[in-house]
Protein backbone atom coordinates (compact mmCIF):
# COMPACT_ATOMS: atom_id res chain seq x y z
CA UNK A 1 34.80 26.71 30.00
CA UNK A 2 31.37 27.40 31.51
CA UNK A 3 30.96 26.53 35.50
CA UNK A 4 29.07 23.05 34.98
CA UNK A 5 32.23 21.72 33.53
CA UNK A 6 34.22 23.50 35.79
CA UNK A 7 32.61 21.90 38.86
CA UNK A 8 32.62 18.60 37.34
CA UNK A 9 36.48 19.18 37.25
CA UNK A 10 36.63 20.03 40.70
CA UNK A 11 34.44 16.90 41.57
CA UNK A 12 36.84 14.33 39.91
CA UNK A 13 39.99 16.14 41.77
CA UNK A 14 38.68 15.95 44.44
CA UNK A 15 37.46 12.08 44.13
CA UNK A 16 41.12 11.25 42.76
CA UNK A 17 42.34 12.91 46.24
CA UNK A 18 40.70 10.68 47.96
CA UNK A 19 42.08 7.57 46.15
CA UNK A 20 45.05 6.53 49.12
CA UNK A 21 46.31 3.83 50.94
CA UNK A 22 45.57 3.40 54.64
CA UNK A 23 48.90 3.48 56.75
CA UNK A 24 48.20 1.40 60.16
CA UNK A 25 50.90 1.62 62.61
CA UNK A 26 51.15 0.31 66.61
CA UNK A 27 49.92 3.03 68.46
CA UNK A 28 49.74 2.89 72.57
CA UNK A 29 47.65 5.19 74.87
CA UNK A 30 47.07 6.28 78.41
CA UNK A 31 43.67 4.92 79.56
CA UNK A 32 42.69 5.10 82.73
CA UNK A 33 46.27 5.86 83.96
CA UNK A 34 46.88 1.68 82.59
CA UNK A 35 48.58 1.46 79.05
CA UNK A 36 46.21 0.62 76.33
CA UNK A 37 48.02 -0.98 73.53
CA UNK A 38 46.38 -0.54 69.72
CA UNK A 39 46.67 0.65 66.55
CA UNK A 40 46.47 4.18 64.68
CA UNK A 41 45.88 5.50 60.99
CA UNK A 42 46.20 9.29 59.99
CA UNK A 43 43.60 9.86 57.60
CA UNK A 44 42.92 13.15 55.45
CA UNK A 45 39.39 14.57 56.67
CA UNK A 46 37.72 16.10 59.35
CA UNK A 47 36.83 14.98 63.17
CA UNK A 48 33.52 14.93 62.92
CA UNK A 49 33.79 12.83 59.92
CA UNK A 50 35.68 10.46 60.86
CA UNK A 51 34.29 10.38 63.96
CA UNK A 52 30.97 9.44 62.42
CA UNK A 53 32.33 6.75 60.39
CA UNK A 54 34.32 5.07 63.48
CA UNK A 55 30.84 5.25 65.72
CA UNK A 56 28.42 3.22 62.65
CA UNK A 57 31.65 0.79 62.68
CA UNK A 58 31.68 -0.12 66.21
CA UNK A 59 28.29 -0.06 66.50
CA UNK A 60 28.53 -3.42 63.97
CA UNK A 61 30.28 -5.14 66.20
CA UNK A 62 29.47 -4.10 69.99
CA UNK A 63 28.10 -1.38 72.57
CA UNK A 64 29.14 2.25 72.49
CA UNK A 65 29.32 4.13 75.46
CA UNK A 66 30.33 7.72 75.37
CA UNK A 67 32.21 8.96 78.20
CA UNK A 68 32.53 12.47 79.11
CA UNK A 69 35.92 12.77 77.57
CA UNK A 70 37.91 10.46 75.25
CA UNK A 71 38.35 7.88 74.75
CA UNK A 72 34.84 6.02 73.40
CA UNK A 73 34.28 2.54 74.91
CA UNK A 74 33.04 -0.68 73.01
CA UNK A 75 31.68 -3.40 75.32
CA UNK A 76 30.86 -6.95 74.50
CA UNK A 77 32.88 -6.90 70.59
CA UNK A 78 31.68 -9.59 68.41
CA UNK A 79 34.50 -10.46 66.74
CA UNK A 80 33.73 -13.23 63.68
CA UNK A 81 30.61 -14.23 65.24
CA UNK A 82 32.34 -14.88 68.85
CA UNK A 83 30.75 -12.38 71.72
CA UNK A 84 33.72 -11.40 73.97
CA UNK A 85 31.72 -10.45 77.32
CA UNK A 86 34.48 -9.18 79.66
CA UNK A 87 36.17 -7.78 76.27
CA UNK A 88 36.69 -3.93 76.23
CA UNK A 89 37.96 -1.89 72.96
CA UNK A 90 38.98 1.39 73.31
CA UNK A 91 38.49 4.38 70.49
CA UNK A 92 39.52 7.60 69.78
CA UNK A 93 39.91 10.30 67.13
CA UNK A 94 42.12 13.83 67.23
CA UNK A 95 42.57 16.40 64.53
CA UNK A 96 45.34 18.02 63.77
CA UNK A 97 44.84 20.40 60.96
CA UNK A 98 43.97 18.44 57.83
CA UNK A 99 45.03 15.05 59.24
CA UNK A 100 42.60 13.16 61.48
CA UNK A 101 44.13 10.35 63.69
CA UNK A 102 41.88 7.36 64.66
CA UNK A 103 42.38 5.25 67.23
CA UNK A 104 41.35 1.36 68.33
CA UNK A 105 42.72 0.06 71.39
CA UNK A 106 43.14 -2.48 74.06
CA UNK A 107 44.24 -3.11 78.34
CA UNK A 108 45.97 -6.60 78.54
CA UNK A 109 44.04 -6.51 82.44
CA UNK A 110 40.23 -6.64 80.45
CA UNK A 111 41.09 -9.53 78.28
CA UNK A 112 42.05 -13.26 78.84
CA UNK A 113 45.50 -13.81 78.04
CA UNK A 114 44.87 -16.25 75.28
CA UNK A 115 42.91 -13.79 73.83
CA UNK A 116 44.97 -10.54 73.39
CA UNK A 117 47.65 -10.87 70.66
CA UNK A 118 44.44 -11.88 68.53
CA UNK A 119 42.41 -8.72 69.93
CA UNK A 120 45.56 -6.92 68.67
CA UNK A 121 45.54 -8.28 65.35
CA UNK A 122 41.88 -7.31 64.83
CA UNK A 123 41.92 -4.08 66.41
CA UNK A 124 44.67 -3.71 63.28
CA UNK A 125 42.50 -5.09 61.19
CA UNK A 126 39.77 -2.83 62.80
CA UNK A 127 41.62 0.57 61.94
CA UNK A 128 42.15 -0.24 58.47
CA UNK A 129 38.71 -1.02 57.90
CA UNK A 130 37.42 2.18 59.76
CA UNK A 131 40.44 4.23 57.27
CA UNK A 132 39.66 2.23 54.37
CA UNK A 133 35.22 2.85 55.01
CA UNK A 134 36.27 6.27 55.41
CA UNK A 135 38.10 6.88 52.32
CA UNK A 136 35.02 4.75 50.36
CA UNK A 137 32.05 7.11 51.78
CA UNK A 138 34.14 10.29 51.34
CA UNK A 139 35.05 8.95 47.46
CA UNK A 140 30.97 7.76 47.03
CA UNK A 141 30.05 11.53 48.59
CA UNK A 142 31.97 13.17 45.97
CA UNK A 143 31.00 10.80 43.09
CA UNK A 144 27.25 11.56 44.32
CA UNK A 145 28.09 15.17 43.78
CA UNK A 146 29.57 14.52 40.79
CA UNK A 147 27.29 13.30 39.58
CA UNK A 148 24.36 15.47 40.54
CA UNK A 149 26.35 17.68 38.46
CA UNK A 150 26.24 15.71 35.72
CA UNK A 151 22.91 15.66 36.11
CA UNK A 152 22.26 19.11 36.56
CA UNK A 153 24.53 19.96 33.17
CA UNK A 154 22.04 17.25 31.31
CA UNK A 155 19.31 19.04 32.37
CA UNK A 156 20.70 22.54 31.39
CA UNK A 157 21.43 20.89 27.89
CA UNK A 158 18.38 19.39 27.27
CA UNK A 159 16.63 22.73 28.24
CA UNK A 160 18.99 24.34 25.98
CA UNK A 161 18.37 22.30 23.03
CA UNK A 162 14.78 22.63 23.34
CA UNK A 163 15.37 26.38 24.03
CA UNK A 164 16.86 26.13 20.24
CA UNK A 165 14.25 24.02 18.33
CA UNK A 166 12.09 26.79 19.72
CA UNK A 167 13.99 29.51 18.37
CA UNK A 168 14.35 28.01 15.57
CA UNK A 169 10.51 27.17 15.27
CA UNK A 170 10.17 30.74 16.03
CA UNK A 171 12.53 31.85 13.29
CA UNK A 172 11.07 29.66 10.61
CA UNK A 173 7.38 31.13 11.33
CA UNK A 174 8.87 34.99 11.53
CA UNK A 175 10.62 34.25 7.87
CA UNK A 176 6.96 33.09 6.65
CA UNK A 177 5.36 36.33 8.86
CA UNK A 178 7.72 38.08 6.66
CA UNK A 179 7.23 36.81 3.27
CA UNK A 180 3.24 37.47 3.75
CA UNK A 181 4.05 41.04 4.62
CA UNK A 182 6.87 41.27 2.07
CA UNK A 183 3.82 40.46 0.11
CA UNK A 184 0.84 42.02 1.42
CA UNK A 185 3.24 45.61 1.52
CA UNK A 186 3.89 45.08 -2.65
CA UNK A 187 -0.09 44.12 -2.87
CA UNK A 188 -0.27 47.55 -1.11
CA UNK A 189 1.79 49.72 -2.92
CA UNK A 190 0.37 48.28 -5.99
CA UNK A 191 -2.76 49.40 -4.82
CA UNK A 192 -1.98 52.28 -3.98
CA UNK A 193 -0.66 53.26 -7.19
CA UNK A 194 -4.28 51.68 -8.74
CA UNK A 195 -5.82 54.27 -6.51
CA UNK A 196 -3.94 57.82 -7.28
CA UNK A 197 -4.49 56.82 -10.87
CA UNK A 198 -7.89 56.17 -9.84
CA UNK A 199 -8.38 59.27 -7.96
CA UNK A 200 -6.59 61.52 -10.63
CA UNK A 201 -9.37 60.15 -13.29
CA UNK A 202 -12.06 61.03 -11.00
CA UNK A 203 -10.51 65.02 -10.66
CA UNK A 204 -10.60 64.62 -14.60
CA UNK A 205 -13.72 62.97 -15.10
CA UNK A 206 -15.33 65.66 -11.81
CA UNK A 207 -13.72 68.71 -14.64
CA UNK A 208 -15.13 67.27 -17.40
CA UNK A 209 -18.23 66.80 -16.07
CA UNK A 210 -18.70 70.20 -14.24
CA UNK A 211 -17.90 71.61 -18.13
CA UNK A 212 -20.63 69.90 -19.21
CA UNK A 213 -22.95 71.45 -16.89
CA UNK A 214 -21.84 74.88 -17.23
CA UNK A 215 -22.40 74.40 -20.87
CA UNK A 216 -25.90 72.55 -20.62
CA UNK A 217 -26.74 75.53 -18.13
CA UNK A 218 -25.72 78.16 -21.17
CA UNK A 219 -27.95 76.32 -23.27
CA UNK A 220 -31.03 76.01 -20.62
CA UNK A 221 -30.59 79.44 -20.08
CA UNK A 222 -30.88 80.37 -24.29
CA UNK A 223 -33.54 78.14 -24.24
CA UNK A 224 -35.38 79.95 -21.29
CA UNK A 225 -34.65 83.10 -23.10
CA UNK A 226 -36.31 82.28 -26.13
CA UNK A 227 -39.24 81.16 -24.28
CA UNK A 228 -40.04 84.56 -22.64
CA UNK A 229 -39.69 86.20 -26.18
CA UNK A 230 -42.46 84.14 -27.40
CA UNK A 231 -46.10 85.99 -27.52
């Protein structure tokens, strides 16, 4: 199995992890020294995660401020299109190693009385939603990566295949390369062969020739001879 599909594997475990069901249970807390009653949801995931994805959610629906120490404060919620201007949700979120708690809460004293069993429905509502957007941009990070590498093993392939229809182009012309010199190496050992033949008639025709002359000298010289005997 070569890494590519190895870290694919990895990607979709890891997406399939993510896949669970947000658990929302009454949760109260100590704010201010005055009970704040709310909800809670144990989520799988870092602080600073979650903690990112529980700031861009209250930021939808009121004003952040950040206090030196937990918890965060929401001011002003719009809830379903109603502003609540007295209306003060509480937030917070602690690790514990792999589990993340986050928490939405509420002071009976900074709401109207008609209004705070509803605040305490949404603020369930609230939780879920912050679990359940959590869960959805964790699952959309890894199916991102995913699927940048599924990208990254298309590209490798197509690079391989056109890595082979070059070899193979490169093949192709080095069988032809070697058919001409398959054939150009007979042409020359043909030749060759042409040429010692060649060569050895010359050495017989240089023999026969340098005979000739040493018998046309033999007769110059008889002929030379019988000139000086003439008077």
């Amino acid at each position: 199995m070569d890494k590519f599909t190895l870290t694919l594997s990895f990607f979709v475990f890891v997406h399939m992890a993510f896949a669970q069901t947000i658990t929302v249970k009454k949760h109260a807390e100590k704010v201010k020294s005055e009970t704040a009653e709310g909800f809670s949801a144990e989520l799988q995931g870092k602080r600073a995660d979650v903690n990112t994805t529980l700031n861009k959610f209250l930021k939808e629906i009121g004003k952040i401020k950040f206090l030196s120490s937990d918890p965060i404060v929401l001011t002003e919620p719009n809830i379903n299109g109603t502003v609540y201007p007295k209306g003060v949700i509480y937030a917070q979120v602690t690790e514990s190693g792999s589990v993340t708690t986050v928490w939405l809460g509420a002071r009976a004293t900074e709401w109207e009385t008609k209004d705070f069993d509803f605040i305490q429905k949404q603020l369930e509502r609230f939780t879920r939603q912050v679990g359940v957007r959590f869960y959805r941009e964790k699952m959309q990070a890894q199916i991102d990566e995913t699927q940048q590498a599924a990208d990254a093993v298309e590209k490798q392939s197509v690079r391989f295949i056109n890595q082979g229809k070059d070899l193979a182009n490169k093949l192709t012309n080095n069988e032809l390369e070697k058919i001409k010199l398959e054939k150009a190496l007979e042409a020359n050992k043909l030749e060759n062969a042409a040429l010692k033949i060649k060569i050895e008639n010359n050495k017989k025709a240089q023999d026969s020739i340098a005979n000739v002359a040493v018998q046309v000298k033999k007769v110059k010289e008889a002929q030379m001879e019988k000139l000086r005997k003439i008077n």
